[in-house]
C-alpha atoms as a PDB file:
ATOM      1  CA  UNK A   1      -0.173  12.594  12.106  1.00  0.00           C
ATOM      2  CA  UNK A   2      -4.128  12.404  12.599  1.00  0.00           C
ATOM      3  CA  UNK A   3      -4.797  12.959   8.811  1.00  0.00           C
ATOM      4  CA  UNK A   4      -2.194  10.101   7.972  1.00  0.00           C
ATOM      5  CA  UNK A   5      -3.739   7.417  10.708  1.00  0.00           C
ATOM      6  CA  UNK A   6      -7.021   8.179   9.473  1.00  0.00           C
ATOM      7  CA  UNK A   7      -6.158   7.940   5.485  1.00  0.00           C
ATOM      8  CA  UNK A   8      -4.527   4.426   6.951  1.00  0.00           C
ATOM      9  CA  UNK A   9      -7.811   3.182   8.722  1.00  0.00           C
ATOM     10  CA  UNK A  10      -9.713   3.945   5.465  1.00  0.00           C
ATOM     11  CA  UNK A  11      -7.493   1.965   3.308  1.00  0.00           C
ATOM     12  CA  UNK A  12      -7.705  -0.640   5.889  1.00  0.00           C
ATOM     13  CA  UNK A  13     -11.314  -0.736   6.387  1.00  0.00           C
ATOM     14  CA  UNK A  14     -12.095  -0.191   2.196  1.00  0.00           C
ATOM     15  CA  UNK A  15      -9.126  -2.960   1.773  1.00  0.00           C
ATOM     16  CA  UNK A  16     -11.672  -5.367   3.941  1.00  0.00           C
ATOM     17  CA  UNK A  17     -14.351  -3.764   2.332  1.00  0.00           C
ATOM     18  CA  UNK A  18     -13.112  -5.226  -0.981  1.00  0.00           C
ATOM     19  CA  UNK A  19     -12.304  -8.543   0.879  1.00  0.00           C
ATOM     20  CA  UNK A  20     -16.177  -8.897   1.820  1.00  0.00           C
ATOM     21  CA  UNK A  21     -16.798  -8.212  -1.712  1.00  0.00           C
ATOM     22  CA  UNK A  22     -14.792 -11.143  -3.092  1.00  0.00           C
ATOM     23  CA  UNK A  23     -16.657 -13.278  -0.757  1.00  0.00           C
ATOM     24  CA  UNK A  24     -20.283 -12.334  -1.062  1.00  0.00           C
ATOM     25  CA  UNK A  25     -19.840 -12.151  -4.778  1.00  0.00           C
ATOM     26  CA  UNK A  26     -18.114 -15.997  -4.539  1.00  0.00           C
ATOM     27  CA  UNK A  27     -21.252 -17.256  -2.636  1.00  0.00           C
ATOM     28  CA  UNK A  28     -23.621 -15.062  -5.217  1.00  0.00           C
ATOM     29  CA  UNK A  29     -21.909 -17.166  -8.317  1.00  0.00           C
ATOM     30  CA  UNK A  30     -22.028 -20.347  -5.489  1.00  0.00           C
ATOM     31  CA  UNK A  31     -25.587 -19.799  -4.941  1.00  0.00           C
ATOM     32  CA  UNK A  32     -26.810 -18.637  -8.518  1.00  0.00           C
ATOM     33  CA  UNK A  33     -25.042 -21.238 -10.324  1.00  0.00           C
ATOM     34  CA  UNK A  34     -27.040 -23.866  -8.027  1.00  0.00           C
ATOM     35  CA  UNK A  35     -30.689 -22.409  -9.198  1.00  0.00           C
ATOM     36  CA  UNK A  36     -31.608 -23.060 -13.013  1.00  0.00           C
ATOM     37  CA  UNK A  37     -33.744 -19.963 -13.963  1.00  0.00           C
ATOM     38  CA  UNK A  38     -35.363 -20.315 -17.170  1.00  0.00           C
ATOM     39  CA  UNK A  39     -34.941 -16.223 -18.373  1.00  0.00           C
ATOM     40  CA  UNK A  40     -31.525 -14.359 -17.955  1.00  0.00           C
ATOM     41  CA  UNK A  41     -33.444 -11.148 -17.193  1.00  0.00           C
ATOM     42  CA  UNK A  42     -33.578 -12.533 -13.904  1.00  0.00           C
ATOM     43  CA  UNK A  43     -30.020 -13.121 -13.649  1.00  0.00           C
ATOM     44  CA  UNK A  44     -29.577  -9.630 -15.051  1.00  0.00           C
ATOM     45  CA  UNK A  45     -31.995  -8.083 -12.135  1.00  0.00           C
ATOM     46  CA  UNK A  46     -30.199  -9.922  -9.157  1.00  0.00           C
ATOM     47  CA  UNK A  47     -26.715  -8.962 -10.650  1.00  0.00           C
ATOM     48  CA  UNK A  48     -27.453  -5.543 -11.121  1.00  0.00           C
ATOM     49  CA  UNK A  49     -29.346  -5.671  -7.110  1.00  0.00           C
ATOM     50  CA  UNK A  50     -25.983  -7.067  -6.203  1.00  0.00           C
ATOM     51  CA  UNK A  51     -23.871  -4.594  -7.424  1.00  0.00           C
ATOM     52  CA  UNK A  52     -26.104  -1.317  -6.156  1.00  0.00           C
ATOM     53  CA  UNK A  53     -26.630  -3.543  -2.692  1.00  0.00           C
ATOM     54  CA  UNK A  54     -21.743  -3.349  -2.570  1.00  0.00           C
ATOM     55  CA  UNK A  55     -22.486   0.005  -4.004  1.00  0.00           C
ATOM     56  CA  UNK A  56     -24.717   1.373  -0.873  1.00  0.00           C
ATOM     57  CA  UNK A  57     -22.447  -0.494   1.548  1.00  0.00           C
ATOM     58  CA  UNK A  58     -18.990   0.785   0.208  1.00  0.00           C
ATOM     59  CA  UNK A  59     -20.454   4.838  -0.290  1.00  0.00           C
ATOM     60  CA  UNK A  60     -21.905   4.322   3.605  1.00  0.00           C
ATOM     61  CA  UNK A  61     -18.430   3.292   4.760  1.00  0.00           C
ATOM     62  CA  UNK A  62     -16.978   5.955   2.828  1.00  0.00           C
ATOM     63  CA  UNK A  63     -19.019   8.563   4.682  1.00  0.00           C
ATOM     64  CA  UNK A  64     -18.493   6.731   7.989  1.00  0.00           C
ATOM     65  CA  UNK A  65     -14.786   6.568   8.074  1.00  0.00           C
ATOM     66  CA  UNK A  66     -13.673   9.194   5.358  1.00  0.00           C
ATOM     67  CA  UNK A  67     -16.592  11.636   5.351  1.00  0.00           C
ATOM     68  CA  UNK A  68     -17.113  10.970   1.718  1.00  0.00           C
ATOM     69  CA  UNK A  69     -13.773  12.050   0.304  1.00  0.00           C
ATOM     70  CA  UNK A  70     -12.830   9.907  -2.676  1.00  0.00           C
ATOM     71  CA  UNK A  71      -9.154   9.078  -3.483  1.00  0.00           C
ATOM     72  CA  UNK A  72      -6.874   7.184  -5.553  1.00  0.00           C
ATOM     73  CA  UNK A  73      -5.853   4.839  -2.748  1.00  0.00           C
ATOM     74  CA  UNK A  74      -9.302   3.966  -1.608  1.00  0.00           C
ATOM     75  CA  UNK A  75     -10.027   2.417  -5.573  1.00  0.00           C
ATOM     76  CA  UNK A  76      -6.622   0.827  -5.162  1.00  0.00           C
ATOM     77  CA  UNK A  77      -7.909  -0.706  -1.180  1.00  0.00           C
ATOM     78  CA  UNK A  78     -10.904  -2.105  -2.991  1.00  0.00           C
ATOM     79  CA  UNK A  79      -9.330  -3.474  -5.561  1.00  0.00           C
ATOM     80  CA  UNK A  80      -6.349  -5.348  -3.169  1.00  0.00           C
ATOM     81  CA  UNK A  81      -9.166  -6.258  -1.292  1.00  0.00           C
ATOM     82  CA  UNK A  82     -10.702  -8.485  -3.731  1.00  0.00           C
ATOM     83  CA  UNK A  83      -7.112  -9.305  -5.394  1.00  0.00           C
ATOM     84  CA  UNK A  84      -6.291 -10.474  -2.006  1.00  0.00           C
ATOM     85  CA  UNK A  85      -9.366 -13.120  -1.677  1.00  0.00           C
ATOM     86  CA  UNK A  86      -9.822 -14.626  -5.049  1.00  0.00           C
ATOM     87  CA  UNK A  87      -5.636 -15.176  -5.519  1.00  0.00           C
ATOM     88  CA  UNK A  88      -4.994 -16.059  -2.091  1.00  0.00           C
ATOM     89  CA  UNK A  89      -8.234 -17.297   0.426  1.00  0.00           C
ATOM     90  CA  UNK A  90     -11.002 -18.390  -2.195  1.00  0.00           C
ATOM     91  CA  UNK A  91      -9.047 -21.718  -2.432  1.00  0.00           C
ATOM     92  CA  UNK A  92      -8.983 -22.072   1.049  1.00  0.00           C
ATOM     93  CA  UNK A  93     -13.032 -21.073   1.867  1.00  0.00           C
ATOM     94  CA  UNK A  94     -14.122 -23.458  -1.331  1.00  0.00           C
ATOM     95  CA  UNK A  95     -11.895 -26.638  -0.202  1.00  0.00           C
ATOM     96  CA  UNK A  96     -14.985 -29.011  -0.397  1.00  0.00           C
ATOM     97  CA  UNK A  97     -16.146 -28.111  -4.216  1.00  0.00           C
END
């Protein structure tokens, strides 16, 4: 029963994981939506810095709770994660705009 409570507390901590990423990535459209830049190479740069910046994070979770082992339901906790803010939460954390 160890290996199955532990495959559980990954999902559950990549399932948040992919929560967190909803929300930074809703304030990072928030946020870069509110600044004009003038050349979309910049765009392009902080984009790409936000994506390696989730990257990092999610692959030094991985190796903290799962010692690196990648599996189906992991991809599948991410992507709930993020299913689960934007369908269900992002109205209520964006009420004012």
């Amino acid at each position: 029963m160890d290996v199955f409570y532990q495959q559980l507390k990954t999902f559950l901590v990549m399932f948040i994981f992919g929560f967190m990423v909803g929300v930074m990535f809703d304030y990072y459209r928030k946020i870069s939506g509110k600044f004009i830049l003038k050349y979309s190479f910049i765009i392009k740069i902080t984009d790409f810095l936000f994506w390696v910046v989730c990257g990092i994070i999610g692959t030094l979770l991985l190796l903290i709770f799962n010692w690196g082992n990648l599996r189906f339901y992991i991809f599948l906790a991410i992507f709930l994660g993020i299913i689960f803010y934007f369908f269900i939460l992002q109205k209520i954390v964006f009420q004012g705009d």
